[in-house]
N, C-alpha and C. Protein backbone atom coordinates (compact mmCIF):
# COMPACT_ATOMS: atom_id res chain seq x y z
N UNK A 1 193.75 -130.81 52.41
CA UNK A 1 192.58 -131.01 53.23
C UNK A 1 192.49 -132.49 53.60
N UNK A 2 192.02 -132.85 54.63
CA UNK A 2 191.68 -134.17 55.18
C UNK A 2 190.87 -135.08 54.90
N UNK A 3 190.62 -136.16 54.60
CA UNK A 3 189.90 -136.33 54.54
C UNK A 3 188.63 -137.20 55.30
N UNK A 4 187.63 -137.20 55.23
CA UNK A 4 186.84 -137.47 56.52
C UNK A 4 187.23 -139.18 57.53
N UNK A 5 187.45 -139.92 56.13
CA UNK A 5 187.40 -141.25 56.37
C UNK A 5 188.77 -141.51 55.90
N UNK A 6 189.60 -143.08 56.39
CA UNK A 6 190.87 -143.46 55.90
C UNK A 6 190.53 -144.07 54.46
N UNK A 7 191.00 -143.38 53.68
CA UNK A 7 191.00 -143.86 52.02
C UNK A 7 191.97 -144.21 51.40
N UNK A 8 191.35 -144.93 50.65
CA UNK A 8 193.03 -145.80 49.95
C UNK A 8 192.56 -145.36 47.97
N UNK A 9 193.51 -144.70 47.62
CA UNK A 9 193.22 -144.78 46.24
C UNK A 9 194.23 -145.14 45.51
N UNK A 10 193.86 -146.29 44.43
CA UNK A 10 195.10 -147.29 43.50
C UNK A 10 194.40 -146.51 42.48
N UNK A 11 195.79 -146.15 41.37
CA UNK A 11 195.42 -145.68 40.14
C UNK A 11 195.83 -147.05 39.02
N UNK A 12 194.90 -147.79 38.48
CA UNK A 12 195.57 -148.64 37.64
C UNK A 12 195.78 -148.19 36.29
N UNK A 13 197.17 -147.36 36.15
CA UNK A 13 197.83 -147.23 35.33
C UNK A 13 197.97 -147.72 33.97
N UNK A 14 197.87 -147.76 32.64
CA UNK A 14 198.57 -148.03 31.30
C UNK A 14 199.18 -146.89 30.97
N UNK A 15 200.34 -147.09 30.01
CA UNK A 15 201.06 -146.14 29.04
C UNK A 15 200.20 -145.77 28.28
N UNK A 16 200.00 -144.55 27.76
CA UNK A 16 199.51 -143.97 27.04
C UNK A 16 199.18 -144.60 25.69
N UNK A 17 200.44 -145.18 24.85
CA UNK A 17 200.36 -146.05 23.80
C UNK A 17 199.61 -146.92 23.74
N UNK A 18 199.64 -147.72 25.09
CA UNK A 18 198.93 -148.81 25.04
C UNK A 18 197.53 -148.62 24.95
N UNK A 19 197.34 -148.17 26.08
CA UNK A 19 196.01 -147.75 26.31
C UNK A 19 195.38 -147.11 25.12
N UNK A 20 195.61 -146.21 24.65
CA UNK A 20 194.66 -145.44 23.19
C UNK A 20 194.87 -146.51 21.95
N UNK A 21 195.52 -147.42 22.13
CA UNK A 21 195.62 -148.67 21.49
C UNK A 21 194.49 -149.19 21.71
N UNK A 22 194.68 -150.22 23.05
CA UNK A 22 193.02 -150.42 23.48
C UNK A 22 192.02 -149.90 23.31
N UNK A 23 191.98 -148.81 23.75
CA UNK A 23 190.72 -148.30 23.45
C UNK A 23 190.03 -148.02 21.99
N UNK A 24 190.80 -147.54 21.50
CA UNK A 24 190.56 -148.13 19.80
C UNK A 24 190.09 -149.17 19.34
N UNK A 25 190.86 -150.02 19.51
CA UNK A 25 190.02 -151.48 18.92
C UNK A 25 188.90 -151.64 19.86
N UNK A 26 188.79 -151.27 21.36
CA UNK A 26 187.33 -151.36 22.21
C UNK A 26 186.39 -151.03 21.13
N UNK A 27 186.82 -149.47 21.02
CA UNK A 27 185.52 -149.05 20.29
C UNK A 27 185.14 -149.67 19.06
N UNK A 28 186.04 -150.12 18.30
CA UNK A 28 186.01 -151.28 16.97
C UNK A 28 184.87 -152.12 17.33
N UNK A 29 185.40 -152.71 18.50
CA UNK A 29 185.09 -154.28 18.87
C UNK A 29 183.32 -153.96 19.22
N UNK A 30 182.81 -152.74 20.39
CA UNK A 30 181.66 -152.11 20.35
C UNK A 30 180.49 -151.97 19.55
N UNK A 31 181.28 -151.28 17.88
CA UNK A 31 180.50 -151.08 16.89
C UNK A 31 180.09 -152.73 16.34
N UNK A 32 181.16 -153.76 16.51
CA UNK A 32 181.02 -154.99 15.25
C UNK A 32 180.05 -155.63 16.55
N UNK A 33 179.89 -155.69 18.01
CA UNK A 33 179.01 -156.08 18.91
C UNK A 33 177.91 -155.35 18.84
N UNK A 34 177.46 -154.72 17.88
CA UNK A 34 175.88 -153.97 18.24
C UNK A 34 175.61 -152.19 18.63
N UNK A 35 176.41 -151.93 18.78
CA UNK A 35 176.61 -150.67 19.17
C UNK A 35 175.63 -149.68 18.49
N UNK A 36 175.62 -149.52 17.34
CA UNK A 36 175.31 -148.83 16.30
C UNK A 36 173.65 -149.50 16.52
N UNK A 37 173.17 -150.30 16.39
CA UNK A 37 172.21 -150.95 16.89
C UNK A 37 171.37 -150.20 17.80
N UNK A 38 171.76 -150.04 19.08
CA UNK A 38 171.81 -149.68 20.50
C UNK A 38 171.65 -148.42 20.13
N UNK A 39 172.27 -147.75 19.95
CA UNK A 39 172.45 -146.32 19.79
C UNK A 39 171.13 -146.25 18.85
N UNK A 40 170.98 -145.99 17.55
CA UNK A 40 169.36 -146.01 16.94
C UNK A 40 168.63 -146.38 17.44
N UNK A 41 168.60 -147.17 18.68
CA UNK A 41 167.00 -147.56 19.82
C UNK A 41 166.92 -146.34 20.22
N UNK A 42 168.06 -145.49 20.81
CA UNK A 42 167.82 -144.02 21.39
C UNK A 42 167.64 -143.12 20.96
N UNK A 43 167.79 -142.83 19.46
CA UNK A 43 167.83 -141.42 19.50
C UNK A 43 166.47 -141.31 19.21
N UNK A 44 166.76 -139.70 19.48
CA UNK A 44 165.05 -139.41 19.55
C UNK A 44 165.06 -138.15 18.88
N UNK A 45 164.63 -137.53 17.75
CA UNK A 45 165.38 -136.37 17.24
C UNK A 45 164.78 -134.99 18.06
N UNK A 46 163.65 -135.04 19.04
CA UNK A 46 163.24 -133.50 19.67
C UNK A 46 164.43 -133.70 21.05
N UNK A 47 165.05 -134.70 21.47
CA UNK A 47 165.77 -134.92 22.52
C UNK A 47 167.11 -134.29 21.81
N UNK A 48 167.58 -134.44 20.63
CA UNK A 48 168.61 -134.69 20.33
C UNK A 48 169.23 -133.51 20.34
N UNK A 49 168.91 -132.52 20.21
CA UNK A 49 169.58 -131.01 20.12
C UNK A 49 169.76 -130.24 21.33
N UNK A 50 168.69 -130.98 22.42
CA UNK A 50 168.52 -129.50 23.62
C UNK A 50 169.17 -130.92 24.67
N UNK A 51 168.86 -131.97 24.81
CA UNK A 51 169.56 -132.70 26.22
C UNK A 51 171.08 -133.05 26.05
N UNK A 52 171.32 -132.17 27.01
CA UNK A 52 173.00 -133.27 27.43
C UNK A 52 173.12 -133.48 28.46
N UNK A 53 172.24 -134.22 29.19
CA UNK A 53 172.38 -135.18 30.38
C UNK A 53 172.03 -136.50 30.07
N UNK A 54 172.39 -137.35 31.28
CA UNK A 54 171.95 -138.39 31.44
C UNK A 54 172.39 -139.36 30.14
N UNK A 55 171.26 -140.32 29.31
CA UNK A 55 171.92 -140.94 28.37
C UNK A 55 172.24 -139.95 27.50
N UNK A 56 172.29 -138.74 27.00
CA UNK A 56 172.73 -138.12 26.05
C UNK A 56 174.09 -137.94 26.35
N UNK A 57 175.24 -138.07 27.45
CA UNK A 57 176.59 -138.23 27.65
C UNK A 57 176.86 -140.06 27.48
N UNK A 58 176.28 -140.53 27.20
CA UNK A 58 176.60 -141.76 26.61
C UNK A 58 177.97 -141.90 25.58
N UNK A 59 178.38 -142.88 25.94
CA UNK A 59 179.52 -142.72 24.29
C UNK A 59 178.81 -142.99 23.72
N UNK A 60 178.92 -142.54 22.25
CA UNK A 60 178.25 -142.77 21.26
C UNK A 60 176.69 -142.02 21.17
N UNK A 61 176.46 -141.85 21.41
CA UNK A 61 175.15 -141.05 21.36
C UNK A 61 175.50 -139.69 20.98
N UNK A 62 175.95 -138.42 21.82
CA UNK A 62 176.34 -137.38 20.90
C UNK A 62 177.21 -137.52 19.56
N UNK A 63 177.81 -138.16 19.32
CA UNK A 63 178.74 -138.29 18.02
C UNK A 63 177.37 -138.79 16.78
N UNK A 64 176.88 -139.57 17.27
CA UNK A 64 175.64 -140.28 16.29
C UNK A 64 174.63 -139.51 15.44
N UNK A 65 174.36 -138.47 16.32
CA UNK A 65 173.24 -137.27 16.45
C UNK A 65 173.45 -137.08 14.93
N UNK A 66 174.41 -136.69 14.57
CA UNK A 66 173.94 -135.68 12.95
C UNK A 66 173.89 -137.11 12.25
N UNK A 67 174.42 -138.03 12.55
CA UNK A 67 173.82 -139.32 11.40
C UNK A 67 172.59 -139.51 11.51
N UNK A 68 172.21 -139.81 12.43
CA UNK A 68 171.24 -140.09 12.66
C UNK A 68 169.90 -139.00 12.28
N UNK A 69 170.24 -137.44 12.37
CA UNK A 69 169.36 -136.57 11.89
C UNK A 69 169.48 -136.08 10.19
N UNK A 70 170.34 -137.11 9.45
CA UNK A 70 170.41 -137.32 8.24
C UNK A 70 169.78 -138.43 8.05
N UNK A 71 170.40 -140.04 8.42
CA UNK A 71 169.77 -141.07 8.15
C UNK A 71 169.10 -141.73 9.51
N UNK A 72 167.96 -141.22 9.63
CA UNK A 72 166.67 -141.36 11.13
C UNK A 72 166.54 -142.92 10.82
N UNK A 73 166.88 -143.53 11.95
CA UNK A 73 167.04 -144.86 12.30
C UNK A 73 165.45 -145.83 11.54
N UNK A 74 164.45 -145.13 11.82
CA UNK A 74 162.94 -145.02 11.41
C UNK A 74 162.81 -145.31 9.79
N UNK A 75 163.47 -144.56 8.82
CA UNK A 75 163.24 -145.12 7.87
C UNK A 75 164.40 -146.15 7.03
N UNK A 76 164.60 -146.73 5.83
CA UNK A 76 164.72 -147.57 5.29
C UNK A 76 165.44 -146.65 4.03
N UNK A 77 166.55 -146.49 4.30
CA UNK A 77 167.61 -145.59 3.71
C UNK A 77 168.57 -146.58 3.13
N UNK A 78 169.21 -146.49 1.78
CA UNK A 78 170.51 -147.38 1.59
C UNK A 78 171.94 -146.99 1.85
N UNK A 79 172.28 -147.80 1.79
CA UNK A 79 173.89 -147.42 2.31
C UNK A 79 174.57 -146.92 0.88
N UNK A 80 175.08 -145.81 1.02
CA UNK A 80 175.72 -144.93 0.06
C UNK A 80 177.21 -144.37 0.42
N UNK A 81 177.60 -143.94 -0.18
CA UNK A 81 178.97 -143.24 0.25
C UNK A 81 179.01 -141.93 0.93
N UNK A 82 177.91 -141.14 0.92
CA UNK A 82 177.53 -140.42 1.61
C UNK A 82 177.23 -140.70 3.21
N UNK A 83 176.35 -141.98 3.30
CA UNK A 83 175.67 -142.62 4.21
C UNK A 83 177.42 -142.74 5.33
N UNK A 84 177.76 -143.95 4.52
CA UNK A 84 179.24 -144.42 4.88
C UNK A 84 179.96 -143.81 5.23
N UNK A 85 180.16 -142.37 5.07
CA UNK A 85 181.22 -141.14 5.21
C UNK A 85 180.88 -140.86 6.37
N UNK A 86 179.24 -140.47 6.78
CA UNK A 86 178.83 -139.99 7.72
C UNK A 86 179.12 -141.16 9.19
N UNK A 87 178.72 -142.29 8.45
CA UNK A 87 178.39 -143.42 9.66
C UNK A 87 180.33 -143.62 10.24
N UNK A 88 181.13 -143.32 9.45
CA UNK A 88 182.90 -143.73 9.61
C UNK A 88 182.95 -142.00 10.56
N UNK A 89 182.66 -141.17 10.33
CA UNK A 89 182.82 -139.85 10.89
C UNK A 89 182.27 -140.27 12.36
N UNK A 90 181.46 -140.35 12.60
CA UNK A 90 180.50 -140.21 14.11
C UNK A 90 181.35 -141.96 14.68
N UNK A 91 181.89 -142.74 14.04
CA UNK A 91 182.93 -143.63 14.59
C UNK A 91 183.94 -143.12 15.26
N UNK A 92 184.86 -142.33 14.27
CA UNK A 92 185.84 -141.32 14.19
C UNK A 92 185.51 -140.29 15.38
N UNK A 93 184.78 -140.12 15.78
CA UNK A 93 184.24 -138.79 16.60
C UNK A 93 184.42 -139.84 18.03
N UNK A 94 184.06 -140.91 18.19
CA UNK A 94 184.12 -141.57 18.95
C UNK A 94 185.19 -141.97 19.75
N UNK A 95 185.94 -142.33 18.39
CA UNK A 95 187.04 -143.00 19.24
C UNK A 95 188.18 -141.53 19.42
N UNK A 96 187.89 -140.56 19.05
CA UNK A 96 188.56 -139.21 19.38
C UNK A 96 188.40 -138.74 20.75
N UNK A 97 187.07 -138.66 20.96
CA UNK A 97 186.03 -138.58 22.60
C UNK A 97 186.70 -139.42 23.32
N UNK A 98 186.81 -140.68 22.92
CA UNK A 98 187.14 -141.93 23.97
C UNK A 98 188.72 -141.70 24.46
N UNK A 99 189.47 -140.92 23.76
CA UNK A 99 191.18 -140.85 24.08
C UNK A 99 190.98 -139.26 24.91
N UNK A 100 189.76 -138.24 24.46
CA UNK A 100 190.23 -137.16 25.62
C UNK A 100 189.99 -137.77 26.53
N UNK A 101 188.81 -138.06 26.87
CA UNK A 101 188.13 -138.31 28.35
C UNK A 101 189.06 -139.41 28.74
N UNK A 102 190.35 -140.17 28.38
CA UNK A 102 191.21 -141.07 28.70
C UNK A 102 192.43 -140.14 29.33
N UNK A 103 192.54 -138.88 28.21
CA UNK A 103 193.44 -138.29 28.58
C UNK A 103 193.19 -137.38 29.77
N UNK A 104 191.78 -136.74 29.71
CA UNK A 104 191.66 -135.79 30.81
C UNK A 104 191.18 -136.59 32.21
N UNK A 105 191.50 -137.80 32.12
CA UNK A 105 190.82 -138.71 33.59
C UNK A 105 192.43 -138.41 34.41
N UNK A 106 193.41 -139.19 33.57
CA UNK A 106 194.89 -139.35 33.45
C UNK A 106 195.11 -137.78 34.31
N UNK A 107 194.68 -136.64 33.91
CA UNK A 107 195.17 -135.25 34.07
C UNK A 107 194.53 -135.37 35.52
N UNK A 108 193.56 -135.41 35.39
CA UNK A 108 192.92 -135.07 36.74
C UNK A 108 193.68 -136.13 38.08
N UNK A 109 194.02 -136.92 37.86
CA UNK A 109 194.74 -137.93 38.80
C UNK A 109 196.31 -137.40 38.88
N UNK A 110 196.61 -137.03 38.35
CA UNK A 110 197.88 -136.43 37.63
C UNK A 110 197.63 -135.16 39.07
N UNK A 111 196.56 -134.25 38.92
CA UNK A 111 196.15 -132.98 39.62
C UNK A 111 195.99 -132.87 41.35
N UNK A 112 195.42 -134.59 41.58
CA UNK A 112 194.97 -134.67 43.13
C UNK A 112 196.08 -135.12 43.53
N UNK A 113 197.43 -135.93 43.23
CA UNK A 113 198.63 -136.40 43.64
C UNK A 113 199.63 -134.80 43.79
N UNK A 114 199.57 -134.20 42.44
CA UNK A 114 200.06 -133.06 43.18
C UNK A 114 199.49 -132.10 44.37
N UNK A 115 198.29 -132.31 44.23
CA UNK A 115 197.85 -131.49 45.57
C UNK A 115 198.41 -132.31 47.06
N UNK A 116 198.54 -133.65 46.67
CA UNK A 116 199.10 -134.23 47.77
C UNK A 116 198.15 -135.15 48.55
N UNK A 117 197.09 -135.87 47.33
CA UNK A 117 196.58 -136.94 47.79
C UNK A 117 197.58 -138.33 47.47
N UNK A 118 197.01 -139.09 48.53
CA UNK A 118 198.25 -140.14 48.42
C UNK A 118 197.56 -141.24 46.96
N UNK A 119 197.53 -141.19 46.18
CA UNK A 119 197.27 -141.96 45.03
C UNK A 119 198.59 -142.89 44.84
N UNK A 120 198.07 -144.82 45.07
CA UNK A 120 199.25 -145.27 44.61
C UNK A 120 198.56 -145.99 43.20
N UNK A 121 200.14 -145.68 42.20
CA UNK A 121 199.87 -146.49 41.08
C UNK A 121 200.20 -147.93 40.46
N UNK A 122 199.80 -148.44 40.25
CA UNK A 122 199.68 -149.98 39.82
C UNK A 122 200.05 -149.90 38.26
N UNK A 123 201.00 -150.48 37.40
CA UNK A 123 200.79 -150.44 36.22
C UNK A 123 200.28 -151.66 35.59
N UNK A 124 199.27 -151.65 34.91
CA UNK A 124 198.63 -152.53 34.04
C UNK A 124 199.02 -152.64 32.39
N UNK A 125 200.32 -151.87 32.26
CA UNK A 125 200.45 -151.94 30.98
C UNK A 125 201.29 -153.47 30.13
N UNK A 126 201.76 -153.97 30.75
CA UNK A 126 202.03 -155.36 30.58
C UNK A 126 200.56 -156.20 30.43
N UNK A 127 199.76 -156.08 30.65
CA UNK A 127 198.64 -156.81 31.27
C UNK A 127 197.60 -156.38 29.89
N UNK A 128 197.70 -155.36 30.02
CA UNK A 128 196.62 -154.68 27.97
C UNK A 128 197.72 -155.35 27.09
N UNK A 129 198.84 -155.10 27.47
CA UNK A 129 199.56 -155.71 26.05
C UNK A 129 199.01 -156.81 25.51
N UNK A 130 199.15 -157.71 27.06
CA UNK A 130 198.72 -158.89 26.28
C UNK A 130 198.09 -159.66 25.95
N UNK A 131 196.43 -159.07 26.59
CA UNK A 131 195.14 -158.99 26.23
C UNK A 131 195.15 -158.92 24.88
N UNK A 132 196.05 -157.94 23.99
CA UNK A 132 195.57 -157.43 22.71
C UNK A 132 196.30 -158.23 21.79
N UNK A 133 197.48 -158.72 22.49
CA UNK A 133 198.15 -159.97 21.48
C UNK A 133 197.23 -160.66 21.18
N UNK A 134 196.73 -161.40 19.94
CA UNK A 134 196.13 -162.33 19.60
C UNK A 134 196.53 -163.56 19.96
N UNK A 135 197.70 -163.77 20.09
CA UNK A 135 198.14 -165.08 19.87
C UNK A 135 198.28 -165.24 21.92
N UNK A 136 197.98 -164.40 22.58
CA UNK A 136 198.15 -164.22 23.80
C UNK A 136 196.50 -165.09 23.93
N UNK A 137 197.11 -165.93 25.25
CA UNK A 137 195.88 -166.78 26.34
C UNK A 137 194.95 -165.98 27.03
N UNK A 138 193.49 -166.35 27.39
CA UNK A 138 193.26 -165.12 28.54
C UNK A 138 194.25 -165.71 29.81
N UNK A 139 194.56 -167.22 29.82
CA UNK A 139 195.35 -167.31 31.07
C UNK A 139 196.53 -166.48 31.04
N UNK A 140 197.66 -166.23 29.88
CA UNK A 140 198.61 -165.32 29.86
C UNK A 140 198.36 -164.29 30.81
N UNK A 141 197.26 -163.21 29.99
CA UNK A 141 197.10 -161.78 31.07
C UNK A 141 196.87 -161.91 31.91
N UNK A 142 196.07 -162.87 32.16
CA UNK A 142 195.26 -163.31 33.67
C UNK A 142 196.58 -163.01 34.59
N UNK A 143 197.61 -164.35 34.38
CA UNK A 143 198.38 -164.29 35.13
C UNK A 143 199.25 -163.27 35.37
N UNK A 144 199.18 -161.77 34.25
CA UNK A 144 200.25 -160.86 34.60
C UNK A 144 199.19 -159.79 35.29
N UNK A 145 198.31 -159.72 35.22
CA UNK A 145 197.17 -158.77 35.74
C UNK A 145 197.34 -159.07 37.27
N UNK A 146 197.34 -160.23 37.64
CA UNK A 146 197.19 -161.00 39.36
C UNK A 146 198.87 -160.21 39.61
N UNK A 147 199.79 -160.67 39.12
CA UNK A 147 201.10 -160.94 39.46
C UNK A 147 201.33 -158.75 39.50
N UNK A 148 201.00 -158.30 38.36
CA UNK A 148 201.58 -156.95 38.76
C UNK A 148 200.24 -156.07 38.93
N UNK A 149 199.26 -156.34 39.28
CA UNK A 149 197.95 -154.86 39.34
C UNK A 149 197.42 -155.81 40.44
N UNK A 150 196.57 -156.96 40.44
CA UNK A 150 196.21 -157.36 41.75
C UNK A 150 196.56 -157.34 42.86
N UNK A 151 197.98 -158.68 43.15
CA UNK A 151 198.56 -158.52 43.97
C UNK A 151 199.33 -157.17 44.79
N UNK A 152 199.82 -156.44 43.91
CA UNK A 152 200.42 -155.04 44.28
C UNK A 152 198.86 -153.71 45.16
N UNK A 153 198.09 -154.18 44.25
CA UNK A 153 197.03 -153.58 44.82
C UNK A 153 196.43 -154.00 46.61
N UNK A 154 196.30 -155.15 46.42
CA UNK A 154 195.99 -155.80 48.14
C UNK A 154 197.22 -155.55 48.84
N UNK A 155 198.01 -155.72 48.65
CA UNK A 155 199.36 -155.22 49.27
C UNK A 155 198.91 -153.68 50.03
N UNK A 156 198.83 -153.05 49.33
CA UNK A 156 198.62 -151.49 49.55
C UNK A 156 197.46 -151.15 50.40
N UNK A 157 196.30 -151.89 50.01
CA UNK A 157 194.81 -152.31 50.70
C UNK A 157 195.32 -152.79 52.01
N UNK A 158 195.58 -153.69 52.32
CA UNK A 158 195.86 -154.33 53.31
C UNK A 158 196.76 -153.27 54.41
N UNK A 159 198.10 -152.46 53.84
CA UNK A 159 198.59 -151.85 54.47
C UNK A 159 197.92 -150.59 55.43
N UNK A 160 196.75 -150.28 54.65
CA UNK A 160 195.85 -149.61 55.01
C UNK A 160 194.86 -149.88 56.13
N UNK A 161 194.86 -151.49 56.34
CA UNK A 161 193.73 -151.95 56.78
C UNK A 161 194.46 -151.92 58.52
């Protein structure tokens, strides 16, 4: 099918490895930034069972739910091994969520190229690598992000234009 307007779609690409790499420590990096925080401002326990719209597709918010309807943000609970089990589980739930919806984005792009949309891909997997190196500059990635996903991208933009 046609489509109405001239469209240009860049898929910016990582390897699989890499990427569920990243995203892993994201979600790490999330929880030690406040996350967990954030998330107990929301829940609301009559919301928590019947909505799944809106912020209730939040990351982190459905995974939270049964912690949170064990240890209710409201009172003044200690941290136990019980507590801990639960709070590492609804982490765990997280960063599980965070690799389908990585994997089923991947599928679906995967789905409109075979139908025979023109999707071009850019790979960015040089570019996460070395974001995640420690010992890596932000100028390092900077410069491989410009050199293979930017530049390649306006290239393609432009050809379009």
């Amino acid at each position: 099918r046609d489509l109405r307007y001239d469209s240009c779609f860049i898929w910016v690409d990582v390897s699989e490895p890499v990427l569920f790499e990243y995203l892993l420590k994201r979600v790490d990096e999330m929880m030690g930034s406040g996350m967990f925080e954030e998330l107990s401002g929301f829940y609301d326990p009559v919301k928590a069972s019947r909505a799944r719209f809106g912020i209730r597709k939040a990351i982190g918010v459905p995974e939270f739910d049964g912690y949170f309807k064990m240890y209710p943000p409201e009172k003044e609970i200690k941290w136990d091994s019980g507590r801990r089990a639960a709070y590492d589980k609804a982490v765990e739930d997280i960063k599980e969520n965070t690799l389908r919806l990585a994997r089923r984005q991947v599928w679906k792009i995967e789905k409109l190229r075979e139908a025979g949309w023109d999707i071009k891909r850019v790979d960015a997997t040089a570019s996460f690598r070395a974001v995640m190196m420690s010992s890596s500059s932000s100028r390092e990635w900077r410069e491989i992000w410009e050199e293979q996903v930017l530049e390649p991208s306006v290239k393609i933009v432009n050809r379009l234009l």
